[in-house]
Protein backbone atom coordinates (compact mmCIF):
# COMPACT_ATOMS: atom_id res chain seq x y z
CA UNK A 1 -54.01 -85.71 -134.40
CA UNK A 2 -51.63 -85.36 -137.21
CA UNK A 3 -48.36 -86.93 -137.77
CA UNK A 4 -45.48 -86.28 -140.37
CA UNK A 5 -42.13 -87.51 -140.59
CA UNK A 6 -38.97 -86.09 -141.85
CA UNK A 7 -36.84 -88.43 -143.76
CA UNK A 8 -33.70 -85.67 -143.97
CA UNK A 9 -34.08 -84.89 -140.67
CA UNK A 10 -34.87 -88.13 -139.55
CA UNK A 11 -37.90 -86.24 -137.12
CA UNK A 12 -41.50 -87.00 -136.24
CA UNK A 13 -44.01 -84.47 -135.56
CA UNK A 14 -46.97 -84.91 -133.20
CA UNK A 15 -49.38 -81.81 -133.94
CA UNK A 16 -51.32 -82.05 -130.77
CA UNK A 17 -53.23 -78.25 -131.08
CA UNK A 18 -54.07 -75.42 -133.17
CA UNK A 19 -52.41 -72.11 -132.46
CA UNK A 20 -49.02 -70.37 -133.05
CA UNK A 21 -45.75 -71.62 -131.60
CA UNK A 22 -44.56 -69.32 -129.03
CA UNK A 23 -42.22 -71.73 -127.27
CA UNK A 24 -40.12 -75.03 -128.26
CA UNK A 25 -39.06 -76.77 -124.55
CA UNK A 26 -36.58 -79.01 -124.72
CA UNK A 27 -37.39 -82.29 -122.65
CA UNK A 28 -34.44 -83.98 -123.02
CA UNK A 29 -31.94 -84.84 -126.34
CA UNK A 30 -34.69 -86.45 -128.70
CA UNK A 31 -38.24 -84.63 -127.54
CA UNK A 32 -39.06 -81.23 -128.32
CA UNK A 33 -42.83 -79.91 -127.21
CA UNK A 34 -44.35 -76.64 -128.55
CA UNK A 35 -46.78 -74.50 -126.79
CA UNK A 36 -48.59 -71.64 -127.54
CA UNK A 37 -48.74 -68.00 -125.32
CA UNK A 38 -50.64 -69.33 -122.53
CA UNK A 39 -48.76 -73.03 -122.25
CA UNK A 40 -51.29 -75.30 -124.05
CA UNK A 41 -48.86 -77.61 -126.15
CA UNK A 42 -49.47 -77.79 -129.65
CA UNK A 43 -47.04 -80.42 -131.13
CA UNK A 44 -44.27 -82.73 -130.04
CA UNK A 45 -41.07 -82.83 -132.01
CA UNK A 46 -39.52 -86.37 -132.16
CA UNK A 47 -36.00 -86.24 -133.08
CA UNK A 48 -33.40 -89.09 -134.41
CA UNK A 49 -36.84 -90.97 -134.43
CA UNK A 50 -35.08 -94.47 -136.71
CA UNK A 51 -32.87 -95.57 -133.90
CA UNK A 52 -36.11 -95.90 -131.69
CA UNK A 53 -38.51 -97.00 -134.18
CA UNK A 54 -37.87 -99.78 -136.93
CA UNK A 55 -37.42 -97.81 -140.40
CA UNK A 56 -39.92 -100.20 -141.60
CA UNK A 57 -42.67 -98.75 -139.48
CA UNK A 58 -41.89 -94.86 -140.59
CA UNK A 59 -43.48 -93.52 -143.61
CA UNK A 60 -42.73 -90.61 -145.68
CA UNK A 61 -44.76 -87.68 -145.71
CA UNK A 62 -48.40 -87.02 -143.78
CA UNK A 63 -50.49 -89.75 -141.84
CA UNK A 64 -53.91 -89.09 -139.88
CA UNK A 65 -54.12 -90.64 -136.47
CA UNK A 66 -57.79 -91.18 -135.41
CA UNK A 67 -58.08 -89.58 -131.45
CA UNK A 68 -61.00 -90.93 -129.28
């Protein structure tokens, strides 16, 4: 899994999948999930991301999260 984070935008991005967005659902204010043509969800947006997360803990640009 891949993760990046938008500074400007103060956003997160899960990329869960491969494949082309067909769809953004909103789940409620702050989460955002993509899926592609057939439903299979290929990233989760994360939005206003600071007021739930210490600043501290965010870091600019691209970070690789190990999946088991």
């Amino acid at each position: 899994m891949r993760v990046t984070y938008d500074k400007q935008a103060d956003a997160m991005y899960l990329y869960i999948g491969r494949g082309k967005i067909k769809k953004t659902i909103p789940v409620n204010q702050r989460v955002l999930i993509d899926v592609d043509k057939s439903g299979k969800l290929i990233g989760i947006e994360l939005l206003f991301i600071s007021q739930a997360m210490p600043k501290s803990k965010l870091r600019i640009g691209k970070m690789r999260i190990p999946v088991a």
